[in-house]
C-alpha atoms as a PDB file:
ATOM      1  CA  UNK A   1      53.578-156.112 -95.251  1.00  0.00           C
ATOM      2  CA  UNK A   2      50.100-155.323 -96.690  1.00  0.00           C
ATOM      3  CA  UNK A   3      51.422-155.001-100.501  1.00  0.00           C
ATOM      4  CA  UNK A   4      53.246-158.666 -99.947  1.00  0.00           C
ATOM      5  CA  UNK A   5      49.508-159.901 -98.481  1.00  0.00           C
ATOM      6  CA  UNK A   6      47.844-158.324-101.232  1.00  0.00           C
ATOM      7  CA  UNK A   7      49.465-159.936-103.566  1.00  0.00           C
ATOM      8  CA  UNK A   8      50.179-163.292-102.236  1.00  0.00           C
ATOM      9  CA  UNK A   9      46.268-163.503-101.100  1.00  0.00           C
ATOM     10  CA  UNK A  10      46.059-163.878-105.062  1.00  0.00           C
ATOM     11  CA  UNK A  11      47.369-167.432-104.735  1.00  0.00           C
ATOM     12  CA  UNK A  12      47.048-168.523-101.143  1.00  0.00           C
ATOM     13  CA  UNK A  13      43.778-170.564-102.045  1.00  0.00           C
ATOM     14  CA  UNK A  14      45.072-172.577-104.875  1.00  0.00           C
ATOM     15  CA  UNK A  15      48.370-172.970-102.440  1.00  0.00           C
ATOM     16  CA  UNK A  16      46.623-174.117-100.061  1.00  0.00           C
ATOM     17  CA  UNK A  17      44.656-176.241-102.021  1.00  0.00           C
ATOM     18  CA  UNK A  18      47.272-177.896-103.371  1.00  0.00           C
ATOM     19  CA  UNK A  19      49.173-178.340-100.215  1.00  0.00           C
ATOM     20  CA  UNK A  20      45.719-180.259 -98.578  1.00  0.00           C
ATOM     21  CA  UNK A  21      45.816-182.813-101.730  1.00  0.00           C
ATOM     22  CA  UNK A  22      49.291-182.945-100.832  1.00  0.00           C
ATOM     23  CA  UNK A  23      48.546-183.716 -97.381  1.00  0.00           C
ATOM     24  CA  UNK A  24      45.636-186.346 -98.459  1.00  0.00           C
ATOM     25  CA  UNK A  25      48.174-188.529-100.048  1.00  0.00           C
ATOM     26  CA  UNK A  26      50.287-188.357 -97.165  1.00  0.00           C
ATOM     27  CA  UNK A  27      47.079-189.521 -94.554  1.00  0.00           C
ATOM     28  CA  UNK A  28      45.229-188.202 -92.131  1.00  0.00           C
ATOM     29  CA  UNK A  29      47.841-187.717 -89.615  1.00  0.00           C
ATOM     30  CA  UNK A  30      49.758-185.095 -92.010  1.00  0.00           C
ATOM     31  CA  UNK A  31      46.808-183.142 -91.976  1.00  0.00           C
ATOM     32  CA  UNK A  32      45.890-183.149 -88.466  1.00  0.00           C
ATOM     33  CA  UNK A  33      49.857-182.407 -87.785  1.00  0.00           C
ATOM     34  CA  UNK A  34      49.596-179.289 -90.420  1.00  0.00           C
ATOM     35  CA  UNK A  35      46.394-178.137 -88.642  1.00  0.00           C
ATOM     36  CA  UNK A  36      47.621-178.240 -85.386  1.00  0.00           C
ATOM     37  CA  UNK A  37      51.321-176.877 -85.701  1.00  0.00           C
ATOM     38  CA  UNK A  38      49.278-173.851 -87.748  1.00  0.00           C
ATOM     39  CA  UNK A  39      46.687-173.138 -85.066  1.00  0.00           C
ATOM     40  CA  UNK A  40      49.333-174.037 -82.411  1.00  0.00           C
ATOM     41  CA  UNK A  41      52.346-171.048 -83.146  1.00  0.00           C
ATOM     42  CA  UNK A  42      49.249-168.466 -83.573  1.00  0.00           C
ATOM     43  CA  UNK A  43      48.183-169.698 -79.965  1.00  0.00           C
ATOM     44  CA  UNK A  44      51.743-169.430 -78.865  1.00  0.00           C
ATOM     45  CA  UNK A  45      52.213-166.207 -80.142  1.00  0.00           C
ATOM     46  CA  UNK A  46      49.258-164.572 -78.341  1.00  0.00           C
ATOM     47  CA  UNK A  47      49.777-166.966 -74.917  1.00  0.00           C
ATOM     48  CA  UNK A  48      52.800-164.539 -74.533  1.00  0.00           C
ATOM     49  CA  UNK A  49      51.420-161.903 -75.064  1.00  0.00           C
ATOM     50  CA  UNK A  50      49.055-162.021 -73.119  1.00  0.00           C
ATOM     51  CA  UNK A  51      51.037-163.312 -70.292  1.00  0.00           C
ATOM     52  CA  UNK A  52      53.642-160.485 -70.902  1.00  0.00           C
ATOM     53  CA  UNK A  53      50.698-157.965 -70.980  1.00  0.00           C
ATOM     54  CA  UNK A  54      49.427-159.344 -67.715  1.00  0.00           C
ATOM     55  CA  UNK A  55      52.540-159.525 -66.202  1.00  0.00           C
ATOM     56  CA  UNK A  56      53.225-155.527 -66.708  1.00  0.00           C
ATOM     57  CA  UNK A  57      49.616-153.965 -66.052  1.00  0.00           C
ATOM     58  CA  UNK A  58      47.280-154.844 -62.989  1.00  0.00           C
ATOM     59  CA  UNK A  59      44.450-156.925 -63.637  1.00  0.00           C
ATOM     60  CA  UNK A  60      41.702-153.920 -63.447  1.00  0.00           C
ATOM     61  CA  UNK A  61      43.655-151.757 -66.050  1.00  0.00           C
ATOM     62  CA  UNK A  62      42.379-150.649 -69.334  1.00  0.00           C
ATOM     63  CA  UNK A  63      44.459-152.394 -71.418  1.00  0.00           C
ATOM     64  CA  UNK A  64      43.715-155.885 -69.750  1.00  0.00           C
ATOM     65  CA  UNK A  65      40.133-155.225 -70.164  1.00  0.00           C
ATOM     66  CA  UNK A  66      40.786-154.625 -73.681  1.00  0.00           C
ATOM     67  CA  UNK A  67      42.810-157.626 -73.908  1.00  0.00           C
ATOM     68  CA  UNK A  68      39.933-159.937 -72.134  1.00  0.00           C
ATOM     69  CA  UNK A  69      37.368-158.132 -74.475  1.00  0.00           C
ATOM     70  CA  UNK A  70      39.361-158.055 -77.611  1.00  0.00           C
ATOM     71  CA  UNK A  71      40.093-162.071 -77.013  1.00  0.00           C
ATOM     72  CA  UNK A  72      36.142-162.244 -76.366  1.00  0.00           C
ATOM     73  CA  UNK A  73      35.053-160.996 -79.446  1.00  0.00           C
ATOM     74  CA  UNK A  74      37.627-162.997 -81.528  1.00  0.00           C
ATOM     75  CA  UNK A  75      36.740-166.522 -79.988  1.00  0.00           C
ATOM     76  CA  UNK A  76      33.009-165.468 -80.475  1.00  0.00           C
ATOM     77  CA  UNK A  77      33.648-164.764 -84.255  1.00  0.00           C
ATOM     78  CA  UNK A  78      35.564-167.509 -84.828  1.00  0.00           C
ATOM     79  CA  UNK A  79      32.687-169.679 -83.063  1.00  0.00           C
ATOM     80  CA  UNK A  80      30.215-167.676 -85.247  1.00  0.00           C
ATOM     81  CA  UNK A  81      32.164-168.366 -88.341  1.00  0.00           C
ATOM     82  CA  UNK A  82      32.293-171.549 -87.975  1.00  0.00           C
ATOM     83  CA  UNK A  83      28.966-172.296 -87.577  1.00  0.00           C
ATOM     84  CA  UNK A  84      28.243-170.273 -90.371  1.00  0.00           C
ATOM     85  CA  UNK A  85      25.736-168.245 -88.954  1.00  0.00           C
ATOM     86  CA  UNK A  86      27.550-164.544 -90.520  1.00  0.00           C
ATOM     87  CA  UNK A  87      29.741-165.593 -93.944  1.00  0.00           C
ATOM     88  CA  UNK A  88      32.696-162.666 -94.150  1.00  0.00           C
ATOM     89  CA  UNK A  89      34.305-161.834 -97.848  1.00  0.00           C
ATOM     90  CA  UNK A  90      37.164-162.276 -97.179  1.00  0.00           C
ATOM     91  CA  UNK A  91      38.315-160.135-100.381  1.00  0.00           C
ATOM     92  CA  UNK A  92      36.984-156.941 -98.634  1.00  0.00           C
ATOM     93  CA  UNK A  93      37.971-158.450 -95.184  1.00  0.00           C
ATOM     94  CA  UNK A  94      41.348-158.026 -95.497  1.00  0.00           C
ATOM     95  CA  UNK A  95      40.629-154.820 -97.889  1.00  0.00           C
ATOM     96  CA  UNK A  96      39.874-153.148 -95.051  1.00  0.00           C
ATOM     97  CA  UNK A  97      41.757-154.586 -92.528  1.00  0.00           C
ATOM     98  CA  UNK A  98      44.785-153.356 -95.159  1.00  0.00           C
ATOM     99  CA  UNK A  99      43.570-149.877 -95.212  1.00  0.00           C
ATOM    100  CA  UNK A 100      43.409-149.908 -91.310  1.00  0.00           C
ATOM    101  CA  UNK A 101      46.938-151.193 -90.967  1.00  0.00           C
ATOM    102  CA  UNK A 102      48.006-148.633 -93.580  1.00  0.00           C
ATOM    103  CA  UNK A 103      46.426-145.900 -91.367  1.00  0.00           C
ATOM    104  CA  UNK A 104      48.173-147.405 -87.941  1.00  0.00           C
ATOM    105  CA  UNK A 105      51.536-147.037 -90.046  1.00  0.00           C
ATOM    106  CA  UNK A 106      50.639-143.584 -90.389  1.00  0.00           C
ATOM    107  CA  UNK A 107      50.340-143.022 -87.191  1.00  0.00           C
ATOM    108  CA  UNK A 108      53.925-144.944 -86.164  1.00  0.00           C
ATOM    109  CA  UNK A 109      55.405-142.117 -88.797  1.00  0.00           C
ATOM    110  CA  UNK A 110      53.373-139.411 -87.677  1.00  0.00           C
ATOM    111  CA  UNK A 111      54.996-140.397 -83.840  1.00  0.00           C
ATOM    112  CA  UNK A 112      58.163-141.358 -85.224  1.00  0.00           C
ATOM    113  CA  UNK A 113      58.294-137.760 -86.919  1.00  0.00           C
ATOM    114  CA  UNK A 114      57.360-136.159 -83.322  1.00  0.00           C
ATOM    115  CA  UNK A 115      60.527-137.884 -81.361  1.00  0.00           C
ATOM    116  CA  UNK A 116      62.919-136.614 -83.962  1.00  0.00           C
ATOM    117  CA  UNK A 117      61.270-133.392 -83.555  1.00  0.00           C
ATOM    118  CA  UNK A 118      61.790-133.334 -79.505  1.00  0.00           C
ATOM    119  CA  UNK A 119      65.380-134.959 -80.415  1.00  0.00           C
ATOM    120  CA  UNK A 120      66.092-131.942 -82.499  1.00  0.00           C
ATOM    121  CA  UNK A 121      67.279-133.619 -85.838  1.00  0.00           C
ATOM    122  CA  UNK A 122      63.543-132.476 -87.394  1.00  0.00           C
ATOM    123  CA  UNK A 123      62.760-128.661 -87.280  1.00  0.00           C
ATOM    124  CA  UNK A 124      59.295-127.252 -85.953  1.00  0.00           C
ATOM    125  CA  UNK A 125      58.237-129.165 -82.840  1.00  0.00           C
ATOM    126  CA  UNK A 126      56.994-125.574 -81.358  1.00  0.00           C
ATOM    127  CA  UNK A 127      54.575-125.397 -84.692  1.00  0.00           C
ATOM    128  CA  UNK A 128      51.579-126.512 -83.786  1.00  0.00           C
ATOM    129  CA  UNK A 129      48.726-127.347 -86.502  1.00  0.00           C
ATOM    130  CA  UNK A 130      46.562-128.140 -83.169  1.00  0.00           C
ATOM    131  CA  UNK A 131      46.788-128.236 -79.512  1.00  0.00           C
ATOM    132  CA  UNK A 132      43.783-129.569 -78.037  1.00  0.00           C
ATOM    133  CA  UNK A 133      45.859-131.195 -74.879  1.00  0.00           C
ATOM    134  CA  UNK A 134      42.950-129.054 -72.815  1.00  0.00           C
ATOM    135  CA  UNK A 135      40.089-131.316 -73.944  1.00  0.00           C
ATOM    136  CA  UNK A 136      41.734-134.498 -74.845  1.00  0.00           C
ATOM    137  CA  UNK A 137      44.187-135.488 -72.491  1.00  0.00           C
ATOM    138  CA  UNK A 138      47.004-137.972 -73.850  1.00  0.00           C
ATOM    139  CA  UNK A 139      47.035-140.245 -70.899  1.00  0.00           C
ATOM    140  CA  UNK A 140      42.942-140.201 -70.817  1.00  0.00           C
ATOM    141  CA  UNK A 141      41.100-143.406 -72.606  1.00  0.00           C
ATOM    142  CA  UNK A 142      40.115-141.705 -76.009  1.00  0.00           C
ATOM    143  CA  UNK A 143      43.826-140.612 -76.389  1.00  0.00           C
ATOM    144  CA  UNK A 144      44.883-143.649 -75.605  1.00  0.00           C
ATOM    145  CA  UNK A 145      41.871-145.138 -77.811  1.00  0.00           C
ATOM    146  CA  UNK A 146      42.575-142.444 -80.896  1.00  0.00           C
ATOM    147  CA  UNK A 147      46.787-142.690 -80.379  1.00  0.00           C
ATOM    148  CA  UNK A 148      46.817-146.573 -80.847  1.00  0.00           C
ATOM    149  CA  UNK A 149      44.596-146.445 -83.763  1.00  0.00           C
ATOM    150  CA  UNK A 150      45.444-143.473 -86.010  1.00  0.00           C
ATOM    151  CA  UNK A 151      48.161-142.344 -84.061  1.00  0.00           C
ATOM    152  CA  UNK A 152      46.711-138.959 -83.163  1.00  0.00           C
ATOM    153  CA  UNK A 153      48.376-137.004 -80.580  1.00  0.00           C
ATOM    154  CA  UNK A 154      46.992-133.625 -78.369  1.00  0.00           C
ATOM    155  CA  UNK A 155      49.508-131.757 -79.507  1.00  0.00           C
ATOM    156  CA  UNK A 156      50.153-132.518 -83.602  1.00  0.00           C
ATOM    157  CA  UNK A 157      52.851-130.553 -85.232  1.00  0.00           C
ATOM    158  CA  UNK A 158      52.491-129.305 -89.073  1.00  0.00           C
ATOM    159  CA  UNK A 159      55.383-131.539 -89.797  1.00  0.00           C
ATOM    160  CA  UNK A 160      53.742-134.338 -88.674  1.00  0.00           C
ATOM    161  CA  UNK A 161      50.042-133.721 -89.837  1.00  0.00           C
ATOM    162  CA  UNK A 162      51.966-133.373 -93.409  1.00  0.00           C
ATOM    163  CA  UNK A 163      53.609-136.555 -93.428  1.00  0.00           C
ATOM    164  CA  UNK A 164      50.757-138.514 -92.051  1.00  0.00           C
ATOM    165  CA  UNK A 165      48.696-137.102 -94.940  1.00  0.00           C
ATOM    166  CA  UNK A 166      50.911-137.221 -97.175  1.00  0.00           C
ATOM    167  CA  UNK A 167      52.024-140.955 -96.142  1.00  0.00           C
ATOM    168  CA  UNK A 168      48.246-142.062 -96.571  1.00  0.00           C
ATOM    169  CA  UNK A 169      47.735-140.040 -99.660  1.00  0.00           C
ATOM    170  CA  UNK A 170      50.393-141.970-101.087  1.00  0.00           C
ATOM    171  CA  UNK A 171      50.376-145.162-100.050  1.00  0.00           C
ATOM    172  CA  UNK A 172      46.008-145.884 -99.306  1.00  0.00           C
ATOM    173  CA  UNK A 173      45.307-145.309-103.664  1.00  0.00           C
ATOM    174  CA  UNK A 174      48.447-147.505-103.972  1.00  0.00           C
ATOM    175  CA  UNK A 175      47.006-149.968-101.926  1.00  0.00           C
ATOM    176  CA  UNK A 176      43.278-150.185-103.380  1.00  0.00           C
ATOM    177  CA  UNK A 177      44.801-149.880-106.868  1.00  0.00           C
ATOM    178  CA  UNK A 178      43.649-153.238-108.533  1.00  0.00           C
ATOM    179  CA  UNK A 179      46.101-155.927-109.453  1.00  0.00           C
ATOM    180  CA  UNK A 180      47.569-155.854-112.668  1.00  0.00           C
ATOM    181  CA  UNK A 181      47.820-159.223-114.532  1.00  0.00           C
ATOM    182  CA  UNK A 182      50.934-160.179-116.279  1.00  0.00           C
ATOM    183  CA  UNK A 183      50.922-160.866-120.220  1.00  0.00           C
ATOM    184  CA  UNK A 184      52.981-163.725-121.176  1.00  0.00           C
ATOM    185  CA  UNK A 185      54.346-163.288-124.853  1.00  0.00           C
ATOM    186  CA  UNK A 186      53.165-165.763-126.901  1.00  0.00           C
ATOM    187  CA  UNK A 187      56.391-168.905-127.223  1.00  0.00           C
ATOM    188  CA  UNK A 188      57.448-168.594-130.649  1.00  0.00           C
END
């Protein structure tokens, strides 16, 4: 999903561009309509979830304090945005929003790799590269935090601490690598 952003973020300006003068000859109303059913399925989509995440937690829990404070800060961007009082580039925006999705991935491997392991289809869940279940607890808010963000777990087998490196050693320089532009041949 980040390699298909990458490179359609190349042309989504000029697309969009040209789908506003599209719009413009159309009238107002088809660009008020495009506006709204764009901002309207992004509102849908978090309306449920955040009534399916308040439906399944209490109201005092973690993650719905998260959810209230995550929702804060976006509205408060987007309000400060707007007004133009901080200007984001966008270019290393999403750069590093990339990278961070890449390393989330990671994680989802990394976790994905540790179920096999306690399915027994992958060998070596009982070697451990770390065990500090003692001082981080998985259930406590920093391994909640640190799971759910690089997808580190107390207990981290050498199987999986290999293919989460190996997964962002692969994949993060494939990712920043610049674009490449294409050489037409000359018509003849």
């Amino acid at each position: 999903m980040v390699f298909w952003m990458k490179r359609t973020a190349r042309n989504l300006k000029n697309e969009l561009h040209g789908r506003m003068d599209q719009a413009q000859s159309l009238g107002q109303v088809a660009i008020i309509g495009a506006a709204f059913f764009a901002v309207a399925r992004e509102g849908l989509e978090t309306a449920l979830f955040v009534y399916a995440n308040f439906k399944t937690v209490t109201s005092d829990s973690a993650p719905s304090i998260g959810l209230v404070l995550g929702l804060a800060s976006a509205v408060l961007l987007g309000i400060l945005i707007y007004r133009q009082s901080i200007k984001l580039n966008l270019s290393k925006f999403f750069t590093v929003t990339g990278v961070a999705l890449v390393v989330v991935a990671a994680g989802v491997l990394s976790y994905g790799i540790h179920e096999l392991q306690e399915f027994g289809a992958l060998p070596g869940p009982d070697a451990l590269a770390w065990n500090v279940s003692d001082y981080i607890a998985k259930e406590s808010i920093a391994g909640s935090i640190l799971a759910g963000t690089i997808g580190f777990q107390p207990k981290t087998s050498w199987l999986q601490l290999f293919c989460w490196l190996a997964y962002l050693g692969i994949v993060i320089p494939l990712y920043l690598r610049p674009a490449t532009k294409k050489v037409l041949a000359p018509a003849n």
